[in-house]
Protein backbone atom coordinates (compact mmCIF):
# COMPACT_ATOMS: atom_id res chain seq x y z
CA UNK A 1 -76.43 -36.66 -70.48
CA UNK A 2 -72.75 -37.57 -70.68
CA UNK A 3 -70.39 -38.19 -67.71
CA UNK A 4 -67.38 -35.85 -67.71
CA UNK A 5 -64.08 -38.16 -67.61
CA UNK A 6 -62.70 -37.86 -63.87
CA UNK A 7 -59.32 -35.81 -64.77
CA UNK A 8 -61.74 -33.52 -66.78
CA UNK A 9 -64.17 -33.16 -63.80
CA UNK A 10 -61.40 -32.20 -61.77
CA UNK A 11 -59.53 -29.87 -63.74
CA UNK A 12 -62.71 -28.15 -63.80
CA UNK A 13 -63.00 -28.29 -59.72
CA UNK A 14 -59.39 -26.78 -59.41
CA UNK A 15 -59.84 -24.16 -61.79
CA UNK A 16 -62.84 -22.86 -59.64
CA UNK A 17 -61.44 -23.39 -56.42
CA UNK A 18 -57.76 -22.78 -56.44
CA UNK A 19 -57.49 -23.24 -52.16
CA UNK A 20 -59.00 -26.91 -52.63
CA UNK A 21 -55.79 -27.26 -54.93
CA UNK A 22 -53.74 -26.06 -52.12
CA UNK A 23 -55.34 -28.13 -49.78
CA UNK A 24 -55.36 -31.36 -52.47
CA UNK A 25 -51.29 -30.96 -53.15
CA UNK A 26 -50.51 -30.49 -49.95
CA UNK A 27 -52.68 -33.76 -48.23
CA UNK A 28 -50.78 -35.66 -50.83
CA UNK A 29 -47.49 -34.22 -49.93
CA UNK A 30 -48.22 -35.31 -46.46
CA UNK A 31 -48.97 -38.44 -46.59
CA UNK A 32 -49.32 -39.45 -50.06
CA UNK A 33 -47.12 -41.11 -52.87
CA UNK A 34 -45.11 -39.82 -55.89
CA UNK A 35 -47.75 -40.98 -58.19
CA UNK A 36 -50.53 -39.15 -56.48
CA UNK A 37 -48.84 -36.30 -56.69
CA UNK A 38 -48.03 -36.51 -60.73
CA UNK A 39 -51.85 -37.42 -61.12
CA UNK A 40 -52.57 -34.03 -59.05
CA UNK A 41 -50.01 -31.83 -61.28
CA UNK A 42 -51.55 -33.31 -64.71
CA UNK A 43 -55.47 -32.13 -63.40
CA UNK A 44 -53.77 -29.02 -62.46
CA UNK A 45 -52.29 -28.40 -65.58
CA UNK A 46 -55.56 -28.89 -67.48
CA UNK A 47 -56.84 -26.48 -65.08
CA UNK A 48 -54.62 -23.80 -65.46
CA UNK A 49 -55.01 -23.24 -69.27
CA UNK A 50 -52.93 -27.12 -70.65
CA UNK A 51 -49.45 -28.27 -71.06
CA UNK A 52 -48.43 -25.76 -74.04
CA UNK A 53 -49.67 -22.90 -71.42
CA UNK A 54 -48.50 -24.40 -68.30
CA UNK A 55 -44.80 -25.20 -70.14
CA UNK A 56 -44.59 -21.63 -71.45
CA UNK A 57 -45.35 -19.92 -67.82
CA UNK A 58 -42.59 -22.45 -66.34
CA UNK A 59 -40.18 -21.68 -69.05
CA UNK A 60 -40.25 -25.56 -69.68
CA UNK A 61 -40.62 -27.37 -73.23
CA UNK A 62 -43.70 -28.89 -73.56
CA UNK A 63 -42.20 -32.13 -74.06
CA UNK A 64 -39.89 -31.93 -71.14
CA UNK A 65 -43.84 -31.02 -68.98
CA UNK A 66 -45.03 -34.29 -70.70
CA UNK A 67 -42.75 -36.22 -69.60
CA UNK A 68 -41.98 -34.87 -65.93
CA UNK A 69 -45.43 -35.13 -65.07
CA UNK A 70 -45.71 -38.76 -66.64
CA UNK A 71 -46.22 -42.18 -64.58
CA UNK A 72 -42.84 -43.06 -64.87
CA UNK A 73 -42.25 -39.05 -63.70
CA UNK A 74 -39.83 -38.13 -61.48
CA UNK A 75 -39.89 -33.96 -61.38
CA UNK A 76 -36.15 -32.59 -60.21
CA UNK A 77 -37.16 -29.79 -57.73
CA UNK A 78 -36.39 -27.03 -60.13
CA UNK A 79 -39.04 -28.11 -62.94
CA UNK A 80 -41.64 -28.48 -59.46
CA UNK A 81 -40.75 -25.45 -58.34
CA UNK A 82 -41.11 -23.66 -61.82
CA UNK A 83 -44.34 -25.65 -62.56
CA UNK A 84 -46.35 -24.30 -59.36
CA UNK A 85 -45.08 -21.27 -59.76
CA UNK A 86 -46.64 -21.12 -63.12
CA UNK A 87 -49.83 -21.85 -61.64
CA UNK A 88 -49.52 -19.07 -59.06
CA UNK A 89 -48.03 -21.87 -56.35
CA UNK A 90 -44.88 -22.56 -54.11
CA UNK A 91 -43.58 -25.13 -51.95
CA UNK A 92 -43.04 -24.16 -48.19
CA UNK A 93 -41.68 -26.28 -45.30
CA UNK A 94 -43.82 -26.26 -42.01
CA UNK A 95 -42.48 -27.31 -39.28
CA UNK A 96 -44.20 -30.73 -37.58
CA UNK A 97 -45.89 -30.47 -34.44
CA UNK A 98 -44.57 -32.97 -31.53
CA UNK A 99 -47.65 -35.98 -30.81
């Protein structure tokens, strides 16, 4: 028996359970770094049907996905916001609760 490869594993997690997505992106958005975050968006883009698919839904060139999600990625908060839309997301701002 073969081992999936870990992004394949968890493409295939976050295709069946779309709130652990929510709750994954937003954990990292908490408290995690830019890099966590790209890693997140490139399992979630496998998940949701690949970067030709995930491009077309955003309205982005596939290249242009390629590269914003990248290591050396740094996503302009239009392509995000387009991008997680495509995968039936959004961004929201909560506001912090006082310690």
């Amino acid at each position: 028996m073969r081992d999936k490869p870990h992004d394949e594993a968890m493409a295939e997690l976050l295709r069946e359970d779309p709130a652990y997505a929510v709750d994954l992106l937003n954990s990292i958005l908490e408290d995690g770094e830019q890099g966590e975050l790209l890693i997140a968006l490139r399992q979630m883009t496998k998940a949701f049907g690949g970067v030709q698919n995930v491009a077309e839904k955003a309205n982005l060139n596939p290249t242009q996905l390629y590269r914003t999600l990248s290591e050396q990625g740094n996503p302009e908060l239009s392509s995000l916001k387009a991008i997680l839309k495509a995968m039936g997301l959004r961004l929201a701002v909560e506001r912090v609760r006082a310690a």
